[in-house]
Protein backbone atom coordinates (compact mmCIF):
# COMPACT_ATOMS: atom_id res chain seq x y z
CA UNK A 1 6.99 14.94 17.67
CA UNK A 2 7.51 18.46 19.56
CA UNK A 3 10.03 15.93 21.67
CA UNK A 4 11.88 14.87 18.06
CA UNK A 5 11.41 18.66 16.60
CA UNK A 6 13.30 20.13 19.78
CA UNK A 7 16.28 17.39 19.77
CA UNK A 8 16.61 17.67 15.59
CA UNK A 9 17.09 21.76 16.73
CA UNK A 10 19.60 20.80 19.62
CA UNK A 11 21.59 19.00 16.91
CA UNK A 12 21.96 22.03 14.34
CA UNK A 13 21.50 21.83 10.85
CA UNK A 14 24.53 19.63 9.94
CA UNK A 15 23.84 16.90 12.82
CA UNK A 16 20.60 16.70 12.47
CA UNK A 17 21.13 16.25 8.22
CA UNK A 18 23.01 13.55 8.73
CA UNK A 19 21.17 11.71 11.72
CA UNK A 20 18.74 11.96 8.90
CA UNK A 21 20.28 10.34 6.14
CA UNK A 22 21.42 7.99 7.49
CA UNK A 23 17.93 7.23 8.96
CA UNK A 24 16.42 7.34 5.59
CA UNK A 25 19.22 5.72 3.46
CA UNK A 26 18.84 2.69 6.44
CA UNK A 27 15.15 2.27 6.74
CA UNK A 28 13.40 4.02 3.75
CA UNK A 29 14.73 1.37 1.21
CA UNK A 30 12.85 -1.51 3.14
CA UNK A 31 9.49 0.48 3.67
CA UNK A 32 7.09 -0.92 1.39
CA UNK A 33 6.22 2.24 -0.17
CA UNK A 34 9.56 1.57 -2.13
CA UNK A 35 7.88 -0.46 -4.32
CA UNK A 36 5.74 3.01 -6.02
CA UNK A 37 10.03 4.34 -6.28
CA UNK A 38 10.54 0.90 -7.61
CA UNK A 39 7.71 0.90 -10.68
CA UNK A 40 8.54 5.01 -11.23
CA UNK A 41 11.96 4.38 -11.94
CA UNK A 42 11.53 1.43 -14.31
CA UNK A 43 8.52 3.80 -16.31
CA UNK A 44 11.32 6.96 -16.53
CA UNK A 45 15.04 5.04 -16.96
CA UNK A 46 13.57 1.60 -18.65
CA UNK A 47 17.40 1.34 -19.85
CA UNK A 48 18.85 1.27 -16.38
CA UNK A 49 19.60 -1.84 -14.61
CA UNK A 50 18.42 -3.41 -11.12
CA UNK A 51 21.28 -2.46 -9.28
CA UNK A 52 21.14 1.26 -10.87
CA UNK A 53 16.94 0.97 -9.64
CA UNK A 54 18.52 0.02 -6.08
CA UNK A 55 20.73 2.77 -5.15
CA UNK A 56 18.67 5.36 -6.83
CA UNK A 57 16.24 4.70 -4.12
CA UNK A 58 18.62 4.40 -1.57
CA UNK A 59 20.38 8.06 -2.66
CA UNK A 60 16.65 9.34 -2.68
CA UNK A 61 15.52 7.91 0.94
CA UNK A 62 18.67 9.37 2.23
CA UNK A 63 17.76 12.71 0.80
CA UNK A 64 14.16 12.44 1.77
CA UNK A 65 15.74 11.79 5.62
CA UNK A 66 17.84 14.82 5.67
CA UNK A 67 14.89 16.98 4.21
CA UNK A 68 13.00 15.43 7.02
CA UNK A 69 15.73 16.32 9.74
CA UNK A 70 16.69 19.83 8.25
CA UNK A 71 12.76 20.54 8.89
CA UNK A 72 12.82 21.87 12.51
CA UNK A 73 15.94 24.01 11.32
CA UNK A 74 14.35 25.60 8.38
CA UNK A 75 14.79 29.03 9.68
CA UNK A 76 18.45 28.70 11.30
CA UNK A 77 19.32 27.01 7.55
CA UNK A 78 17.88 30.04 5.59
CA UNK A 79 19.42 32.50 7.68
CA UNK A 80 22.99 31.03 7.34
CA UNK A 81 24.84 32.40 4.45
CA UNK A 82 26.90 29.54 4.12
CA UNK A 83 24.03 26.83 4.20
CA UNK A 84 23.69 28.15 0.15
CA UNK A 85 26.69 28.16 -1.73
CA UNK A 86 25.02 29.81 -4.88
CA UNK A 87 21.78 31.70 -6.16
CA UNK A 88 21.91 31.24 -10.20
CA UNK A 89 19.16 33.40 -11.79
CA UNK A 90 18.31 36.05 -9.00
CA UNK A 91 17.77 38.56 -12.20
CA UNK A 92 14.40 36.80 -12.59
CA UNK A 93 13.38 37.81 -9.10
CA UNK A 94 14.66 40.97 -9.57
CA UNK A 95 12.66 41.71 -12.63
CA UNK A 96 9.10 40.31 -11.82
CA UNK A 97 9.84 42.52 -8.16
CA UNK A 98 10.65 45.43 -10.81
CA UNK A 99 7.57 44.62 -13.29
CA UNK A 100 5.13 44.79 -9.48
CA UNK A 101 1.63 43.07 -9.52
CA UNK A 102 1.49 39.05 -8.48
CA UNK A 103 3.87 36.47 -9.99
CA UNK A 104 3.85 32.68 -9.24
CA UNK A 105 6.58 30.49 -8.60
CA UNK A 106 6.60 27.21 -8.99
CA UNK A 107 8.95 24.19 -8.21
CA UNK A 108 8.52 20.44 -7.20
CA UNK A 109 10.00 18.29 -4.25
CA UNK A 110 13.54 18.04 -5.06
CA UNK A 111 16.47 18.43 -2.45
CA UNK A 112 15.08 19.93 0.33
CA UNK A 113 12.05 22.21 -1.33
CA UNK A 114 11.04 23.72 2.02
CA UNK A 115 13.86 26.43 1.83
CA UNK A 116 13.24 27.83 -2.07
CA UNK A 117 9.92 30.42 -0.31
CA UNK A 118 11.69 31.21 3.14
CA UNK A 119 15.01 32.20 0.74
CA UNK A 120 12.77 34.33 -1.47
CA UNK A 121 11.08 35.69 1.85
CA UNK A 122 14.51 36.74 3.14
CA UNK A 123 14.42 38.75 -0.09
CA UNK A 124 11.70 41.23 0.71
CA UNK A 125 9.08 39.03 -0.81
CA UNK A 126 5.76 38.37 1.16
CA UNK A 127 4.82 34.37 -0.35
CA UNK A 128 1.31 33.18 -0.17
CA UNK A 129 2.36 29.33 0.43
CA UNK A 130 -0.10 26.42 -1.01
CA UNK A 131 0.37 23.67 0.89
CA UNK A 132 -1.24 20.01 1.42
CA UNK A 133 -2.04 20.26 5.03
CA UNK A 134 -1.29 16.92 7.08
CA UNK A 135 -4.51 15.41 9.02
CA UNK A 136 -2.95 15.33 12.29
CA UNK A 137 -4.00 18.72 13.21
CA UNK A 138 -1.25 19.15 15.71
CA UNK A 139 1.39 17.88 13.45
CA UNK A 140 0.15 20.43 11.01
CA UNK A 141 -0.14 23.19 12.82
CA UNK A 142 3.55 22.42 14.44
CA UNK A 143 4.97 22.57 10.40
CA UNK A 144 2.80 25.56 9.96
CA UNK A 145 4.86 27.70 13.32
CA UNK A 146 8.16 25.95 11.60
CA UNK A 147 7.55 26.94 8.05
CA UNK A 148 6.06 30.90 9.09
CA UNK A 149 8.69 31.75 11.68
CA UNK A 150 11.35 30.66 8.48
CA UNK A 151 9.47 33.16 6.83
CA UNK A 152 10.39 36.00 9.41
CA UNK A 153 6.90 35.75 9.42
CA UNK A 154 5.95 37.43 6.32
CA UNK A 155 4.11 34.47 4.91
CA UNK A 156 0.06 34.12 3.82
CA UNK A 157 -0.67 29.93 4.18
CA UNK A 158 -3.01 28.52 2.00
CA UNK A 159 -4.13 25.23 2.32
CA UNK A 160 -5.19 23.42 -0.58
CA UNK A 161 -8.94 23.14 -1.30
CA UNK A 162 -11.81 25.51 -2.09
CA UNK A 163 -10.85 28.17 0.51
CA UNK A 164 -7.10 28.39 0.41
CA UNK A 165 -8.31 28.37 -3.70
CA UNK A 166 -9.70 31.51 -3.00
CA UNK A 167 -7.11 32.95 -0.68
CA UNK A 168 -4.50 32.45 -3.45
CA UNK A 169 -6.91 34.72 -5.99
CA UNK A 170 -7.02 37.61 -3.87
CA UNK A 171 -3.50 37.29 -2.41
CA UNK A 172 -2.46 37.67 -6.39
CA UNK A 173 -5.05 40.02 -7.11
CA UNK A 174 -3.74 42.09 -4.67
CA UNK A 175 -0.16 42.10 -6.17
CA UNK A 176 1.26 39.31 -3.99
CA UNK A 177 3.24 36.12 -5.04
CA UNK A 178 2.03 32.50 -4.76
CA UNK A 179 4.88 29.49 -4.56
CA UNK A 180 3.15 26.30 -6.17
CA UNK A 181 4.47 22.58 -5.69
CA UNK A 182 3.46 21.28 -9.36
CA UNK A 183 4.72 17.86 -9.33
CA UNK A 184 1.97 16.17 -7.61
CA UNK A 185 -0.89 13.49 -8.89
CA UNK A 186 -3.66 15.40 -9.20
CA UNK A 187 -6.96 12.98 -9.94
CA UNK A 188 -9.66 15.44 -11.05
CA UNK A 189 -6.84 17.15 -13.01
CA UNK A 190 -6.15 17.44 -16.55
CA UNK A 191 -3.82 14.84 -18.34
CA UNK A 192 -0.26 15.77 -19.54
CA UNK A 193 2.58 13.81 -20.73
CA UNK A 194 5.51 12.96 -17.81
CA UNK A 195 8.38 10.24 -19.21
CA UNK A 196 6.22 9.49 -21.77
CA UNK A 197 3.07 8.36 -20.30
CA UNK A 198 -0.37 10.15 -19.09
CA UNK A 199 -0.23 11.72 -16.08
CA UNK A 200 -3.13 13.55 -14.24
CA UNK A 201 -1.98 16.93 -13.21
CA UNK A 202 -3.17 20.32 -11.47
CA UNK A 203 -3.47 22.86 -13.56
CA UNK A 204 -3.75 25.66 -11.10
CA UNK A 205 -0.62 27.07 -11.52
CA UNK A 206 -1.52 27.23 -15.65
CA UNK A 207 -5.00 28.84 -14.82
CA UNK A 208 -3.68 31.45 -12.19
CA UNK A 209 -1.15 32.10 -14.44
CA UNK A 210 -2.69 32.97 -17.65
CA UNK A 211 -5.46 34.53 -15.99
CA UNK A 212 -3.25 37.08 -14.37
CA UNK A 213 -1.05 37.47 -17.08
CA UNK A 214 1.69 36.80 -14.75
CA UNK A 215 5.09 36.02 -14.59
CA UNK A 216 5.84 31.51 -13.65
CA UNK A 217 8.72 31.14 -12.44
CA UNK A 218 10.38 28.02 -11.92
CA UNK A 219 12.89 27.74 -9.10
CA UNK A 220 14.76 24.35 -8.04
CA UNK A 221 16.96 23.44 -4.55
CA UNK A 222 20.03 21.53 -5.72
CA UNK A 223 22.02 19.75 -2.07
CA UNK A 224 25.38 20.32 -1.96
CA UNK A 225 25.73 18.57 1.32
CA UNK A 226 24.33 18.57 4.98
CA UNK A 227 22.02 21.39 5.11
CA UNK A 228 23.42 23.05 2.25
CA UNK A 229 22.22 24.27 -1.10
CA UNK A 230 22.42 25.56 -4.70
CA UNK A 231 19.30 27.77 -5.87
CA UNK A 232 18.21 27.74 -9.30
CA UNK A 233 16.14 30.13 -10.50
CA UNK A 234 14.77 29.89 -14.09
CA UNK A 235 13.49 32.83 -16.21
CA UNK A 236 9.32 33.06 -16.65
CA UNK A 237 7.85 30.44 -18.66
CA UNK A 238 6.11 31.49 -21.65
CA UNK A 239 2.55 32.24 -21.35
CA UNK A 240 0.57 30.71 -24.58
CA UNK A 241 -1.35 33.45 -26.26
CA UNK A 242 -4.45 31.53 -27.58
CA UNK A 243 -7.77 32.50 -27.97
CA UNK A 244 -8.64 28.54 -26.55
CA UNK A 245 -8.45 28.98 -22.97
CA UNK A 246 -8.43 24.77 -22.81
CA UNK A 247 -5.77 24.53 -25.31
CA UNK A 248 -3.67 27.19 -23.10
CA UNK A 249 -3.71 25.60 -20.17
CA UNK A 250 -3.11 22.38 -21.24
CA UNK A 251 -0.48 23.92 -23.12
CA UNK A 252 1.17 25.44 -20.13
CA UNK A 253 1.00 22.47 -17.90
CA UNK A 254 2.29 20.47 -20.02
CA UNK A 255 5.60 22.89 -20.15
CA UNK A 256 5.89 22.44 -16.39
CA UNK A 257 5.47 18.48 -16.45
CA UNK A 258 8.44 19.09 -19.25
CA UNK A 259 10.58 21.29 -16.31
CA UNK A 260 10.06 18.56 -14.08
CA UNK A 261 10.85 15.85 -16.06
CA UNK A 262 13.83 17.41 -17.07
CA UNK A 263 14.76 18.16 -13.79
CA UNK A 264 14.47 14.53 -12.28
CA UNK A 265 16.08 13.30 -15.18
CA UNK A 266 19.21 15.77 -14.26
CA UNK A 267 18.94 14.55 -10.62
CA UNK A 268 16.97 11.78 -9.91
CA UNK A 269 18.06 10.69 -6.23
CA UNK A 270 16.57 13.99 -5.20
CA UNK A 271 12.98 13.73 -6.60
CA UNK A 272 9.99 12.13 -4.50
CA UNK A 273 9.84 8.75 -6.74
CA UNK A 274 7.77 7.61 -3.92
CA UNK A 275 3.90 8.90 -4.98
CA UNK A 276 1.96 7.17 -7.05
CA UNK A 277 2.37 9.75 -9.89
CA UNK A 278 0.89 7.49 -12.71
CA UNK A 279 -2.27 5.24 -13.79
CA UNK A 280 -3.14 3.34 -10.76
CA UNK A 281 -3.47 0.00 -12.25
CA UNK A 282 0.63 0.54 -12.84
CA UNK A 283 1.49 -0.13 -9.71
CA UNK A 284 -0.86 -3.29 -8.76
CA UNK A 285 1.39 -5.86 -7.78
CA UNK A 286 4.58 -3.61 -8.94
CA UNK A 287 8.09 -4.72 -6.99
């Protein structure tokens, strides 16, 4: 991997984008996992057709390959003023920087999503990152170096579970900022409505928020080509002022399974259609 990592970097940005598109647009529609992208894509667009299913997939694998390739560049990429052709909504940085104490951003894996917390890094802002960490220690700590030294270094990692949990609560209760993936399965979560079905989702971002009394803010990559972006930045999402704490959370969760939704729905062959985001029994036998 160090071997792959250190070509992908020989290549640039652009070269290495494309060597991995064109890996993922070739191989990723024949890996079985295709079949989860498959069965999503029927649940969210039952009105499209086969052939619409087909290249969907094959537009998304291709995106997944660049985001893939783009990886070992992360910090030439972010550095680059021409690798983003726009920032839309920057105010809403401005004013939660403005406002001081913690604020959370949160955002899901469209485009490529590693760049949105090195960008707002760049910015002056130190990000306390939540991250699944892979199980191939080396791998992980490899993707840790990549993803920090994007950062400048100004970066606090948490790794999901119990003590990255309460890493993120002092990082915000020191006045710090927290970037959230919130698109994920999440089995011992609490159920929320995605396309129109049940889905299990964390509600950490909803709990942190509320408890804080903090700004959410949702931010988005949008590819514009090889190793080059749009940033979207949204303004705060409205924090429910109920007395049920229960009701508020579910509440708020449920407004960022709307965000995404919305968002995938806008773009769809840059989502992750590939997890298993539903009821498991959806995808037994599902081609």
């Amino acid at each position: 991997m160090r071997g792959l990592f250190g070509l992908l970097r020989l290549l640039g940005p652009r070269r290495a984008s494309d060597l991995g598109g064109w890996a993922g647009r070739t191989l990723g529609p024949h890996l079985p996992v295709s079949r989860v992208a498959r069965v999503n894509l029927r649940l969210a667009f039952p009105d499209r057709d086969e052939a619409w299913c087909r290249s969907t997939i094959r537009d998304m694998w291709e995106n997944l390959g660049r985001t893939a390739a783009e990886l070992p560049c992360l910090d030439v990429i972010v550095s680059d003023p021409a690798a983003i052709d726009e920032v839309t909504g920057v105010e809403h940085f401005a004013a939660a920087a403005k406002r001081g104490g913690p604020w959370i951003l949160v955002s899901g894996h469209f485009a490529n999503w590693e760049i949105e917390l090195p960008m707002a890094a760049r910015s002056g802002v130190v990000p306390g990152v939540v991250y699944r960490p892979i199980e191939n220690p080396y791998l992980d700590a490899a993707i840790v170096r990549i993803r920090t030294r994007a950062m400048g270094g100004k970066a606090v990692m948490l790794p999901k579970g119990p003590a990255g949990a309460r890493a993120a609560l002092l990082h915000l209760k020191a006045g710090g900022v927290v970037g959230m993936l919130v698109d994920q399965k999440m089995n011992d979560g609490i159920e929320a409505r995605l396309f129109g079905r049940p889905a299990m989702t964390a509600p950490a971002a909803a709990h942190l928020a509320l408890r804080f009394r903090c700004p959410l803010i949702p931010a988005r990559a949008i590819r514009t080509g090889p190793a080059r972006f749009r940033i979207e930045v949204g303004p705060p999402l409205p924090l429910p002022d109920l007395s049920d704490r229960h009701q508020a959370v579910a509440l708020l969760t449920q407004r960022l399974n709307d965000l995404i939704e919305a968002w995938a729905r806008e773009r769809p062959a840059e989502w992750l259609w590939v997890h298993r985001r539903f009821a498991k029994s959806l995808y037994a036998g599902g081609s």
